[in-house]
N, C-alpha and C. Protein backbone atom coordinates (compact mmCIF):
# COMPACT_ATOMS: atom_id res chain seq x y z
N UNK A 1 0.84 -1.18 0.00
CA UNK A 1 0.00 0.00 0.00
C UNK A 1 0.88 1.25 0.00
N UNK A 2 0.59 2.05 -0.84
CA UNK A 2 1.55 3.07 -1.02
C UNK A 2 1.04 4.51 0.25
N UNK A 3 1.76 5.23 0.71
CA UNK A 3 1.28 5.88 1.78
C UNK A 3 1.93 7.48 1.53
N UNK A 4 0.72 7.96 1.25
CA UNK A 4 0.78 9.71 0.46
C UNK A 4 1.63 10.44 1.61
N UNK A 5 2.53 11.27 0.74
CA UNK A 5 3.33 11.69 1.62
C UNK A 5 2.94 12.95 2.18
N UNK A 6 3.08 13.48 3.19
CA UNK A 6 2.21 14.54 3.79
C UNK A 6 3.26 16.01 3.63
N UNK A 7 2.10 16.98 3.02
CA UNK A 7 2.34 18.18 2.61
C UNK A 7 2.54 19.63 3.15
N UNK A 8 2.91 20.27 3.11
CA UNK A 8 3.17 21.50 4.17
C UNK A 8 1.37 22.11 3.89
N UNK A 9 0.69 22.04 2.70
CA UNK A 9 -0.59 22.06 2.17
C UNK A 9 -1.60 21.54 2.76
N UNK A 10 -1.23 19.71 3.60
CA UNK A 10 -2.12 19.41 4.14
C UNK A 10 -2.05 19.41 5.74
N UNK A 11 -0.57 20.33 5.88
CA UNK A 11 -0.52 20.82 7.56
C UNK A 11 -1.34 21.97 7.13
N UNK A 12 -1.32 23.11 6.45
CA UNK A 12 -1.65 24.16 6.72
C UNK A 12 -3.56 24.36 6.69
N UNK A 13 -4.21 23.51 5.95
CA UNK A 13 -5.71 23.15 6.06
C UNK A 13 -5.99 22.04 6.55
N UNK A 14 -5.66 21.40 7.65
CA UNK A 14 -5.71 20.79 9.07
C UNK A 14 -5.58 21.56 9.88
N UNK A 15 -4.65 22.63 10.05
CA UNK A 15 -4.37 23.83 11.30
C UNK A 15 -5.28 24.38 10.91
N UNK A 16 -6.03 25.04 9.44
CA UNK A 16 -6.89 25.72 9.37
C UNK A 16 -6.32 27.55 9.40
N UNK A 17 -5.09 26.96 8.67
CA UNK A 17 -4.20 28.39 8.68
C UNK A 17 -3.91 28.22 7.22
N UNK A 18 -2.99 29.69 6.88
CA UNK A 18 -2.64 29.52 5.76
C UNK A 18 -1.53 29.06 5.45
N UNK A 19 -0.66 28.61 3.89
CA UNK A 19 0.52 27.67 3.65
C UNK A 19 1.62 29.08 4.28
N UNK A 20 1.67 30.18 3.90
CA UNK A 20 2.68 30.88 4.35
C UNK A 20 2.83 31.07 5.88
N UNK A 21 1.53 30.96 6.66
CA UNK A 21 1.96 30.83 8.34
C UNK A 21 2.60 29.86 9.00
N UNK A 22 2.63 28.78 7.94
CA UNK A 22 3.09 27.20 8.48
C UNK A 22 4.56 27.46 8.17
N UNK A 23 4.95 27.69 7.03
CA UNK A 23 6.01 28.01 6.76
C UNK A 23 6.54 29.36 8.03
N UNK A 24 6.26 30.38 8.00
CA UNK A 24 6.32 31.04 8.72
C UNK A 24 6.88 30.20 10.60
N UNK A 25 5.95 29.90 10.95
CA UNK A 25 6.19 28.94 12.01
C UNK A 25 7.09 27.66 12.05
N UNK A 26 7.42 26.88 10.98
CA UNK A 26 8.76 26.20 10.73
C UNK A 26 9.93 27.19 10.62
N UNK A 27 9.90 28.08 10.01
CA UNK A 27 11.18 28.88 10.00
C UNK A 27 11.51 29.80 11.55
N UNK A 28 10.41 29.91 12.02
CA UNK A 28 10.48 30.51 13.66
C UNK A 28 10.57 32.24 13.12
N UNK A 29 10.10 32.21 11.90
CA UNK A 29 9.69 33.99 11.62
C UNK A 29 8.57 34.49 11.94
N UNK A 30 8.59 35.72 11.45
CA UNK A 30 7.33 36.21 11.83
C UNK A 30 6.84 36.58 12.95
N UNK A 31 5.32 37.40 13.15
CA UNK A 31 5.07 37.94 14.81
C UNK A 31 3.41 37.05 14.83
N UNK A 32 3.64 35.58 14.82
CA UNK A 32 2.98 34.77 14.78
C UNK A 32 2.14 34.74 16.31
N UNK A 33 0.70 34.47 16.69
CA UNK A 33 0.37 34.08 17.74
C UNK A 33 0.95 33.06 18.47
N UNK A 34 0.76 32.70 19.93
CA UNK A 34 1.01 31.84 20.41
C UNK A 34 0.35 30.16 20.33
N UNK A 35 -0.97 30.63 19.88
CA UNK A 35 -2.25 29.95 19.78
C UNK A 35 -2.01 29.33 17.92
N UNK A 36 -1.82 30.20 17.66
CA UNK A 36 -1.51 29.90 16.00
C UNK A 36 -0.64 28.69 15.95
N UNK A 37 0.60 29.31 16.97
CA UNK A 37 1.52 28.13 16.68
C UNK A 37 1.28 27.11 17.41
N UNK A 38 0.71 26.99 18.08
CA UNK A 38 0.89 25.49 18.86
C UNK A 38 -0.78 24.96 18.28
N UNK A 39 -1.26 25.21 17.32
CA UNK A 39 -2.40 24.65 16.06
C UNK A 39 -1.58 23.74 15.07
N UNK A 40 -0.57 24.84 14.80
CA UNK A 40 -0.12 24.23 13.38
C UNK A 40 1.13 23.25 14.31
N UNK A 41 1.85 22.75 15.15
CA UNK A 41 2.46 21.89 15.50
C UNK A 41 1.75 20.88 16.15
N UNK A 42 0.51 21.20 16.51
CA UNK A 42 -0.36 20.16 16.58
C UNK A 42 -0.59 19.46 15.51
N UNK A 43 -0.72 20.01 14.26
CA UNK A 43 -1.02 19.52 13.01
C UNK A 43 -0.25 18.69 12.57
N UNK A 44 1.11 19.70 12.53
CA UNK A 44 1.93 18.51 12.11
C UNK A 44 2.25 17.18 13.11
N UNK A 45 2.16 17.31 14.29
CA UNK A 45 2.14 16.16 15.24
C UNK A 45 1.35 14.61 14.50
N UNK A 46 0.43 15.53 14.11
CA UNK A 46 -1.12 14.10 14.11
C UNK A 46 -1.05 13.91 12.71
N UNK A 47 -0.59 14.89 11.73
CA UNK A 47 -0.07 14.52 10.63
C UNK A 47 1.04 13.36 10.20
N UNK A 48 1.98 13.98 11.50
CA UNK A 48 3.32 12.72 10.93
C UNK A 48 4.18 13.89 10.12
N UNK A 49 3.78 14.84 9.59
CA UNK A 49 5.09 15.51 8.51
C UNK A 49 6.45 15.83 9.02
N UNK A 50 7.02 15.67 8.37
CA UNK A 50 8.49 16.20 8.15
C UNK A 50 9.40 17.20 7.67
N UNK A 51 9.83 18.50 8.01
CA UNK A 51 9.96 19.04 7.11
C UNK A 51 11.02 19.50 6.32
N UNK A 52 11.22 19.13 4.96
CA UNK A 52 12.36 19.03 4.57
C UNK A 52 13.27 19.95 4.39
N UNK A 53 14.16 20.67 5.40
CA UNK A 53 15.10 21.84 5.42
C UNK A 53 15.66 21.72 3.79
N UNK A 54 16.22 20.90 3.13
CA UNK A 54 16.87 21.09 1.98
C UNK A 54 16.49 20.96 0.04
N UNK A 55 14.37 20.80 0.40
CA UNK A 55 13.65 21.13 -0.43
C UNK A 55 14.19 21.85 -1.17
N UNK A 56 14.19 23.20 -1.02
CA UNK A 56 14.48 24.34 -1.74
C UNK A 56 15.53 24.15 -2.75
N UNK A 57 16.39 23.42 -2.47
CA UNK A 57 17.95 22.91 -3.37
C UNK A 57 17.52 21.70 -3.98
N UNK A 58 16.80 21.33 -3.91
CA UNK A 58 16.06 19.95 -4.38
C UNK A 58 15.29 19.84 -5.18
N UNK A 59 14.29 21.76 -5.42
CA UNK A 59 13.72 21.31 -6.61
C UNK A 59 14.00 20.68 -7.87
N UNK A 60 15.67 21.25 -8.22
CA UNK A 60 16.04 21.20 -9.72
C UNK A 60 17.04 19.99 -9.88
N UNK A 61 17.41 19.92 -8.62
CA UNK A 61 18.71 19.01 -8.71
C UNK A 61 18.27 17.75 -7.75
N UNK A 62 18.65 16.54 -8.15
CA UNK A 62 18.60 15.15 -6.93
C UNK A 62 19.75 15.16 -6.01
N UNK A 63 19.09 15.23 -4.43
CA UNK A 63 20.18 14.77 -3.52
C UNK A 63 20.84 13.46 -3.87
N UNK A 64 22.82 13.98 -3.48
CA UNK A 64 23.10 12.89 -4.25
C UNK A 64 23.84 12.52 -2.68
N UNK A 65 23.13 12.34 -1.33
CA UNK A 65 23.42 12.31 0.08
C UNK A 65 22.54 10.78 0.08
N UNK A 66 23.72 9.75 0.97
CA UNK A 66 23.20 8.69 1.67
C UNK A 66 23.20 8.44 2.55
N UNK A 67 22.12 8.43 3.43
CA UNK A 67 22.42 8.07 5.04
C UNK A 67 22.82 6.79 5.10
N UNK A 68 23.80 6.59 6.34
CA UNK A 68 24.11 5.62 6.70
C UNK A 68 24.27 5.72 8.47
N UNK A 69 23.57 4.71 9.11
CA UNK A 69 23.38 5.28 10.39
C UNK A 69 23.41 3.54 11.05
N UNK A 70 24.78 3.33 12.13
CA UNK A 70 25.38 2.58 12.35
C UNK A 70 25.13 2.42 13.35
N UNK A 71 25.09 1.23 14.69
CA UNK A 71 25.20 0.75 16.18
C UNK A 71 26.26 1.50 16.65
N UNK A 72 27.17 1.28 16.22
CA UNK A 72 28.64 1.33 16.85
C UNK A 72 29.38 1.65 15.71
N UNK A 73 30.41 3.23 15.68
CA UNK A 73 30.84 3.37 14.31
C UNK A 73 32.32 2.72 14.51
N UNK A 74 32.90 2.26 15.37
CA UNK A 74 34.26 2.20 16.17
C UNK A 74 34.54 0.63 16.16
N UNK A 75 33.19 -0.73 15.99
CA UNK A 75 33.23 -1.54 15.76
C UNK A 75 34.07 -1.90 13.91
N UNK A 76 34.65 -2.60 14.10
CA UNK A 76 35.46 -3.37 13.15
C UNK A 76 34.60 -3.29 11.94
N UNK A 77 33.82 -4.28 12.41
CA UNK A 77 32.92 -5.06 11.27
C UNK A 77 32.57 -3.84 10.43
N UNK A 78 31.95 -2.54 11.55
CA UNK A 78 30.88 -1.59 10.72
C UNK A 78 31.63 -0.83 9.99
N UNK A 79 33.41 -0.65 9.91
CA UNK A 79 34.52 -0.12 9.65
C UNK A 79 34.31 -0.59 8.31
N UNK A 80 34.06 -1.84 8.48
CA UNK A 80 34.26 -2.43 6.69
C UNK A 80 33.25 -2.26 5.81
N UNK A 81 31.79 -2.40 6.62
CA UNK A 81 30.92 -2.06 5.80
C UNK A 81 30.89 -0.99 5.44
N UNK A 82 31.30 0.23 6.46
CA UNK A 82 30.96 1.81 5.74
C UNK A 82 32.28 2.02 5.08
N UNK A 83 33.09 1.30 4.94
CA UNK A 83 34.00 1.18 3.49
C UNK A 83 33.87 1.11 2.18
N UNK A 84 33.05 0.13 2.60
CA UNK A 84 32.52 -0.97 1.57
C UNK A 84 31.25 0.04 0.75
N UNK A 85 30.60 0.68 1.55
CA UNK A 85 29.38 1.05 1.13
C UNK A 85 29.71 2.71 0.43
N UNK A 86 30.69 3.23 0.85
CA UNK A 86 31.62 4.86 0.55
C UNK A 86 31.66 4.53 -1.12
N UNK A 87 32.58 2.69 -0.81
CA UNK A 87 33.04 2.46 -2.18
C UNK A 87 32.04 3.14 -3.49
N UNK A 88 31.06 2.33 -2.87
CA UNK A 88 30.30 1.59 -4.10
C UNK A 88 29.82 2.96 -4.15
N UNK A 89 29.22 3.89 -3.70
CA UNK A 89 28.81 5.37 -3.90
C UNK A 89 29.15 6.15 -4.90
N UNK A 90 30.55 6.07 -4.12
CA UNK A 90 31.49 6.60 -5.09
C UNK A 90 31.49 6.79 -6.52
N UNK A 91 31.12 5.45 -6.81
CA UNK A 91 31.09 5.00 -8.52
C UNK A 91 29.95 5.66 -9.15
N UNK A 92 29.24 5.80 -7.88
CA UNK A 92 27.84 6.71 -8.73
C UNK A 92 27.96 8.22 -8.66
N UNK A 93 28.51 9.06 -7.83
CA UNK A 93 28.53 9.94 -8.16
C UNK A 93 27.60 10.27 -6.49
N UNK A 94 28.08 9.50 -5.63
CA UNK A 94 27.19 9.78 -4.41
C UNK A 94 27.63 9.62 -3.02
N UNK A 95 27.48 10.63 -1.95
CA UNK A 95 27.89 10.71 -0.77
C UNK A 95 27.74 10.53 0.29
N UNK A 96 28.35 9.90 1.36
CA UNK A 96 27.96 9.22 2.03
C UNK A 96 27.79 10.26 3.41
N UNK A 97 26.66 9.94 3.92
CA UNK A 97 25.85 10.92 5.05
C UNK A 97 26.05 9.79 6.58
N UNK A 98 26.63 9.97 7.71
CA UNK A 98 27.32 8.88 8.27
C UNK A 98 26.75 9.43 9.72
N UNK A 99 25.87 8.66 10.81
CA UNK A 99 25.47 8.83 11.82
C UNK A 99 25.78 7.41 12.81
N UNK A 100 25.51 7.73 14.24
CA UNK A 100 25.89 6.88 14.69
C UNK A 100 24.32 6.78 16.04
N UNK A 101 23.60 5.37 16.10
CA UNK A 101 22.52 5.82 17.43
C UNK A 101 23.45 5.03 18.35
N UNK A 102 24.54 4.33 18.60
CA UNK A 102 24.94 3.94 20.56
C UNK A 102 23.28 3.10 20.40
N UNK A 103 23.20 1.71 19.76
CA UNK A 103 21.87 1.01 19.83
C UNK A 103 21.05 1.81 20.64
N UNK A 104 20.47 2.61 20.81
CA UNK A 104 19.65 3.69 21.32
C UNK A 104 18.02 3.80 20.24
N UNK A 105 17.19 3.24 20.59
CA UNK A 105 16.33 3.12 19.43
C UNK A 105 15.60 4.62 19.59
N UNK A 106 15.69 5.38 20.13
CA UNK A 106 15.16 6.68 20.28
C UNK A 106 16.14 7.55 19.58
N UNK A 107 17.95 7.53 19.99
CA UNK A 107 18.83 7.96 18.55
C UNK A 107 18.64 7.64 17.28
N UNK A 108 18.50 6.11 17.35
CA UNK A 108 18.09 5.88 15.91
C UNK A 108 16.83 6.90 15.33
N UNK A 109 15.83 7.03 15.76
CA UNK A 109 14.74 7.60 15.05
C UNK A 109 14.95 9.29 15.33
N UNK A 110 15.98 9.76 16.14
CA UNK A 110 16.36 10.82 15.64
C UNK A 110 17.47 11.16 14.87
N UNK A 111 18.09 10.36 14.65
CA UNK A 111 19.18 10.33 13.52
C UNK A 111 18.39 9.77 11.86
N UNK A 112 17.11 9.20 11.83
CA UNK A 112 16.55 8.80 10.85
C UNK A 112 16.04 10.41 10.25
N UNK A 113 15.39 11.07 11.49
CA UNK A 113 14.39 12.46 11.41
C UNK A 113 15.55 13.30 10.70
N UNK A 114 16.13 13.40 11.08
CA UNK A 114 17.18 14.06 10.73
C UNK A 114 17.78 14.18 9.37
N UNK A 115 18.07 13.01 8.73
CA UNK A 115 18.53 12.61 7.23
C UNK A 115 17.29 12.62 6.60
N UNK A 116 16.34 12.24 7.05
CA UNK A 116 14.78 13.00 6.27
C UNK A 116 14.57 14.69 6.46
N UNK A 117 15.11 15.18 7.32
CA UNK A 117 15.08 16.85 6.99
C UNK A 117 15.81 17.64 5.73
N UNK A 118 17.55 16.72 5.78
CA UNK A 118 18.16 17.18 4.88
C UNK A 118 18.36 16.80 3.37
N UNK A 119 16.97 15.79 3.45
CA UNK A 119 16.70 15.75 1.96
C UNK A 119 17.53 14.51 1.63
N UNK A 120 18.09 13.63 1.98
CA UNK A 120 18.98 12.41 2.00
C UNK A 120 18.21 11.81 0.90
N UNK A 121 18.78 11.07 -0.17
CA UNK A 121 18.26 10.56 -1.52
C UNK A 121 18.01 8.99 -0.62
N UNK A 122 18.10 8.60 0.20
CA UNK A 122 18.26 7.39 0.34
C UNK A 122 18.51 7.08 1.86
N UNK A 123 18.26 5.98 2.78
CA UNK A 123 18.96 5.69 3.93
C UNK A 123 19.36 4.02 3.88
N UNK A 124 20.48 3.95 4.72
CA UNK A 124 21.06 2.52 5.37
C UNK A 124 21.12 2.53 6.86
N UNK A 125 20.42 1.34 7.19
CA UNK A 125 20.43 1.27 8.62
C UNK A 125 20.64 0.05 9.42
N UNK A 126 21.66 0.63 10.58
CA UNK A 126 21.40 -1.13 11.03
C UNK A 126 20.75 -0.69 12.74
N UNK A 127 19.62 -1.83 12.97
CA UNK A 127 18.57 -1.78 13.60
C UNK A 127 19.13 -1.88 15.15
N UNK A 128 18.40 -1.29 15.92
CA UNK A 128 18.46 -2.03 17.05
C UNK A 128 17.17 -2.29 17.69
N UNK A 129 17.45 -2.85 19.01
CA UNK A 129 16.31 -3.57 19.58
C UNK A 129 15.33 -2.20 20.05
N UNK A 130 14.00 -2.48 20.19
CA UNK A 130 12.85 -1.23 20.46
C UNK A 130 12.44 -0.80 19.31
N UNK A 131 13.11 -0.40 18.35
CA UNK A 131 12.76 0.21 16.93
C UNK A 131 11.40 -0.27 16.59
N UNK A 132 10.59 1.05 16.63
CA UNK A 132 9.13 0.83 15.89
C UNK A 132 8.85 0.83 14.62
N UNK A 133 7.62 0.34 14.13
CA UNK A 133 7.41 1.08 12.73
C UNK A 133 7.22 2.06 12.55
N UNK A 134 7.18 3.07 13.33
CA UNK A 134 7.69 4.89 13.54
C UNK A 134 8.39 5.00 12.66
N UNK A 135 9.26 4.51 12.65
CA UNK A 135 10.74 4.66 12.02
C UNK A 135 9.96 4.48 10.41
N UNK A 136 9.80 3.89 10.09
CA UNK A 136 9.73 3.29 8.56
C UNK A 136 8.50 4.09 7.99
N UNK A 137 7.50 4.33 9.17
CA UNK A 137 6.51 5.24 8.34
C UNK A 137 6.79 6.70 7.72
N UNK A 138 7.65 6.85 8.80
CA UNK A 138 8.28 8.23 8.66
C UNK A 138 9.06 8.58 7.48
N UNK A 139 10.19 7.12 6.86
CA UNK A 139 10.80 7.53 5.80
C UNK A 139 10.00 7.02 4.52
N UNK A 140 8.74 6.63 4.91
CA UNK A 140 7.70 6.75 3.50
C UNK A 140 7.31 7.35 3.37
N UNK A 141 6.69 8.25 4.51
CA UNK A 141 6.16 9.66 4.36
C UNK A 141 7.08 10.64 3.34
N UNK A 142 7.71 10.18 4.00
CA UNK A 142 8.95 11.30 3.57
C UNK A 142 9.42 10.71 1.62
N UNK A 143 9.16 9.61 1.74
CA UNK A 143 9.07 8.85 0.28
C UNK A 143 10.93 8.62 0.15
N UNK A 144 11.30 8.38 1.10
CA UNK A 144 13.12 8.41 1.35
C UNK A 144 13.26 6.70 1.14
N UNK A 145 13.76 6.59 0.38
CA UNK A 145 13.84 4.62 0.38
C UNK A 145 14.83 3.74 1.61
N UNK A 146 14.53 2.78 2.04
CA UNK A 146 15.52 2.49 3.07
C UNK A 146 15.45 1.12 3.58
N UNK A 147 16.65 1.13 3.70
CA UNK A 147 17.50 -0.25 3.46
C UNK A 147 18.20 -1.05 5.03
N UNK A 148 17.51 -2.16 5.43
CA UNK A 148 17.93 -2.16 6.80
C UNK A 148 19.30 -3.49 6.25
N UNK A 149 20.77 -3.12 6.70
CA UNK A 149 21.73 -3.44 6.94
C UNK A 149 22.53 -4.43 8.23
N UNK A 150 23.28 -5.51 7.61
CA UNK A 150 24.13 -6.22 8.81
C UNK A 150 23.59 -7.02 9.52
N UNK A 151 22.36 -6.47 9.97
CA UNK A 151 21.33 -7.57 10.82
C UNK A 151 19.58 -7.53 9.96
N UNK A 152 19.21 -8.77 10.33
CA UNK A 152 17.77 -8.35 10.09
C UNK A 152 16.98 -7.74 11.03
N UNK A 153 15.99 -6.89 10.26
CA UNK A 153 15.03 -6.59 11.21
C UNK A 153 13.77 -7.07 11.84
N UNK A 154 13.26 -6.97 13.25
CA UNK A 154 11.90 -7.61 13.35
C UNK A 154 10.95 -7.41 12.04
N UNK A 155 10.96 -5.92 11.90
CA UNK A 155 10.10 -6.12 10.73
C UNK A 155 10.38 -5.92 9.56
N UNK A 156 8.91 -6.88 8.81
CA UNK A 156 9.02 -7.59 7.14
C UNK A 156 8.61 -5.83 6.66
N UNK A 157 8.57 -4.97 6.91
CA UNK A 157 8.28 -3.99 5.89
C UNK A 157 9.65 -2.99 5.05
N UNK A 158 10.07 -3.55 5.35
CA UNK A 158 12.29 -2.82 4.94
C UNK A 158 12.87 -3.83 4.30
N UNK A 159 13.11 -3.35 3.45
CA UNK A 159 14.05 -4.51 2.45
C UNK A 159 15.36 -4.62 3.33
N UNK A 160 16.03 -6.19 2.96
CA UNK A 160 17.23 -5.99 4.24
C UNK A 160 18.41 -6.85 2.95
N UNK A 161 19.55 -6.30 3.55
CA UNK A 161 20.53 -6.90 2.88
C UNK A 161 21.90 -7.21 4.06
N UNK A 162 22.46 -8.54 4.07
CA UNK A 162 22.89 -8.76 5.00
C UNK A 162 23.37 -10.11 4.89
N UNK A 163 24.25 -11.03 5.88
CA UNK A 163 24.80 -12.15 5.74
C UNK A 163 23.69 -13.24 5.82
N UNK A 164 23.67 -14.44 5.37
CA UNK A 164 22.81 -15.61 5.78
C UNK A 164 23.05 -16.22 6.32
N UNK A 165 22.20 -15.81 7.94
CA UNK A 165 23.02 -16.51 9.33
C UNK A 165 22.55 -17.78 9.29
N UNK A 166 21.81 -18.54 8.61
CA UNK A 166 21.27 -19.98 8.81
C UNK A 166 22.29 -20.68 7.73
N UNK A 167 22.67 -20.53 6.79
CA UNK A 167 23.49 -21.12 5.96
C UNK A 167 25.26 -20.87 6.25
N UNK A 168 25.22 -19.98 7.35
CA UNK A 168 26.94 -19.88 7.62
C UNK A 168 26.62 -21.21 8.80
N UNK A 169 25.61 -21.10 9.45
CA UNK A 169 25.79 -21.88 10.56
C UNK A 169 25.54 -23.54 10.49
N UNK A 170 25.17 -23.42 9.12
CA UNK A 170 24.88 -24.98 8.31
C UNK A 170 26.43 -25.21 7.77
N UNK A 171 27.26 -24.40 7.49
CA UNK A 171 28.88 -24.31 6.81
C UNK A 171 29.45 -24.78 8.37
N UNK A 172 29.58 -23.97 9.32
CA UNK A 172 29.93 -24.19 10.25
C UNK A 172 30.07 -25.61 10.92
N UNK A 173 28.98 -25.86 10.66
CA UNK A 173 28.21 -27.34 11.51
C UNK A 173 28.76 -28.46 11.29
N UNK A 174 28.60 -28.40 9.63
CA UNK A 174 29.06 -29.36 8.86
C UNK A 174 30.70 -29.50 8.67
N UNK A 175 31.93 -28.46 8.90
CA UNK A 175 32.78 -28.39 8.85
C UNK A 175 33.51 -28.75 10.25
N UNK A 176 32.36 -28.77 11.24
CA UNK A 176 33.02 -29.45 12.65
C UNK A 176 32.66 -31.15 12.34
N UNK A 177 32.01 -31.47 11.60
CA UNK A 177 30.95 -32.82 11.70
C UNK A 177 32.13 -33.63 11.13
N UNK A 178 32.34 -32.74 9.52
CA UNK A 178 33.50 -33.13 8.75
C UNK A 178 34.92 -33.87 9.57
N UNK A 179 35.24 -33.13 10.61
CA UNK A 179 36.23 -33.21 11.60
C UNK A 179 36.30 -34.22 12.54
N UNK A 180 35.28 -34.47 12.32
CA UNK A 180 35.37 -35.92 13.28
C UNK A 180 34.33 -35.78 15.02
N UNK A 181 34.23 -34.27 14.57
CA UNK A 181 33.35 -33.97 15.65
C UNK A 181 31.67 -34.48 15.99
N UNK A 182 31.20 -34.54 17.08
CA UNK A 182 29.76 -35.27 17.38
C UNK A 182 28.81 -34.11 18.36
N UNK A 183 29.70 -34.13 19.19
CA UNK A 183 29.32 -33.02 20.24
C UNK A 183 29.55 -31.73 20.16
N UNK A 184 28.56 -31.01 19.89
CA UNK A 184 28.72 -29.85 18.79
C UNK A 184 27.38 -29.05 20.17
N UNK A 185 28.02 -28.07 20.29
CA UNK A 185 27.06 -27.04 20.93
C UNK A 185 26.99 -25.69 20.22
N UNK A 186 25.84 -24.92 20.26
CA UNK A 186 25.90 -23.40 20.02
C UNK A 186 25.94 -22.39 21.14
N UNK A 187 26.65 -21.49 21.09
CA UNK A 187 26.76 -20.50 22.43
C UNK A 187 26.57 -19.20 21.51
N UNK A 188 25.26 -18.53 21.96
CA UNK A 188 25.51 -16.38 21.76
C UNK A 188 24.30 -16.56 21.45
N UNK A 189 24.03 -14.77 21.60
CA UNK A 189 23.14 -14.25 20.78
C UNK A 189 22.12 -14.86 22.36
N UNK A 190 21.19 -13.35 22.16
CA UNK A 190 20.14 -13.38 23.41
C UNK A 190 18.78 -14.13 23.06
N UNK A 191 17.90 -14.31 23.93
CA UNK A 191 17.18 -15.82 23.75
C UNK A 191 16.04 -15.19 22.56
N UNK A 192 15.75 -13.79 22.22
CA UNK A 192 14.98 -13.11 21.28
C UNK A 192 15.60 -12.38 20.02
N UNK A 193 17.01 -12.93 19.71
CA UNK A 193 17.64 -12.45 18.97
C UNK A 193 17.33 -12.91 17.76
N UNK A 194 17.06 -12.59 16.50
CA UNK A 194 16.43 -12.90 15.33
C UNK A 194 17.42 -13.43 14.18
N UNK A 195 18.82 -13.11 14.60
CA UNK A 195 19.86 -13.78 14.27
C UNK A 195 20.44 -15.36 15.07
N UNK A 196 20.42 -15.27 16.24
CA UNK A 196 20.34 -16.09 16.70
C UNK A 196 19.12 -17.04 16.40
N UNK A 197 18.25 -17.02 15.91
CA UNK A 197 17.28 -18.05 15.58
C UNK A 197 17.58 -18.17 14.76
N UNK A 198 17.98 -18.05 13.59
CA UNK A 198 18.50 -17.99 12.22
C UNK A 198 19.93 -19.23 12.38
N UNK A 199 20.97 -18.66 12.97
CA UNK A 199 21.64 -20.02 13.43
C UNK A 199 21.59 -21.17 13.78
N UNK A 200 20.61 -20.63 14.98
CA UNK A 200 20.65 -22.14 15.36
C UNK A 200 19.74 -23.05 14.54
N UNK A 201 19.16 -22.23 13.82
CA UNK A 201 18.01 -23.08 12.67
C UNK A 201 18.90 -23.88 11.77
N UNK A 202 20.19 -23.27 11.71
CA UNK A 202 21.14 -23.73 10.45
C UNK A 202 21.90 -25.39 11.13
N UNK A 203 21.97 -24.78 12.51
CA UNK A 203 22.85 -25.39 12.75
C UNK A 203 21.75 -27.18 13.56
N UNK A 204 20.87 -26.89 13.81
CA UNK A 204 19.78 -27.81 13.95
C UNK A 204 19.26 -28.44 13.28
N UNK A 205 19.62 -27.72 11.82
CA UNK A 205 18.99 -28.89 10.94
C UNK A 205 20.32 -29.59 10.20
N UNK A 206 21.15 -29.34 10.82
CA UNK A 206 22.51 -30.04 9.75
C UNK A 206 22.73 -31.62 10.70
């Protein structure tokens, strides 16, 4: 289901104001009421909108900005991926926009708000635990495409790209079995971890 993205047009006849007071009141100009403004941020509240600081540069030209918004930027692994991912940019003619939430699912969705203000052509994300579908409605609203990274996510609505933890752990299994091994245990990963079920699925059925 495709989900209309919400307009500074359909904040400003919901507040029941006009498009230049809304604007007016996002920019913090003007000798606006008090009452006025806390209408039209009501609006946008129950609306959901977003508003895109870098529109204006956007009419003529495509942001050529990618978010990429990481657990831990200091971890190894994520070292290689946002290498990896600079690379491939690169080749297109595109830049890499680089945040960090500290698994913080409340950073995350302000580091998401954020790369949806500045007009970001695109986001990459890797999830952490709490993350609502807040998150995802927001960058449809916003019509921002986005890509959950490294891990999967609880949810089926984000395309995900990432390792196949049931088939490394079927490689694994089988390469201890190979060995002469019998007694084979799995250790990690917390008892709701969605990767961790993914393993041990691999490794349970080998």
């Amino acid at each position: 289901m495709t989900i209309k993205k919400v307009k500074i047009t359909d904040v400003a006849h919901h507040a029941g104001v006009s498009v230049s007071t809304v604007s007016l009141v996002l920019g913090n100009k003007g000798r606006i009421s008090e009452a006025t403004i806390a209408k039209v941020h009501q609006a946008i509240d129950e609306l959901g909108y977003v508003c895109n600081k870098a529109a204006a540069n956007l009419r003529s030209h495509q942001s050529n900005l990618i978010g990429l918004i990481l657990r831990d930027i200091t971890d190894p692994f994520y070292t290689e991926v946002t290498a990896g991912i600079s690379q491939e940019l690169e080749q297109h003619g595109l830049m890499l926009f680089l945040a960090q939430s500290n698994n913080d699912p409340e950073k995350l969705k302000q580091c998401v708000q954020s790369m949806v203000q500045q007009g970001v052509a695109g986001i990459l994300f890797s999830p952490v635990r709490g993350v609502t579908s807040e998150l995802l409605t927001m960058t449809k609203q916003a019509g921002v495409p986005t890509v959950c990274i490294a891990k999967a996510s609880v949810s089926s609505e984000v395309d995900y790209i990432g390792p196949d933890n049931n088939f490394a752990a079927i490689l694994a299994t089988k390469h201890l079995i190979e060995q002469g091994h019998r007694h084979i245990a799995y250790v990690g990963g917390k008892s709701d971890s969605l990767t961790r079920a993914e393993r041990i699925g691999g490794y349970c059925s080998t």
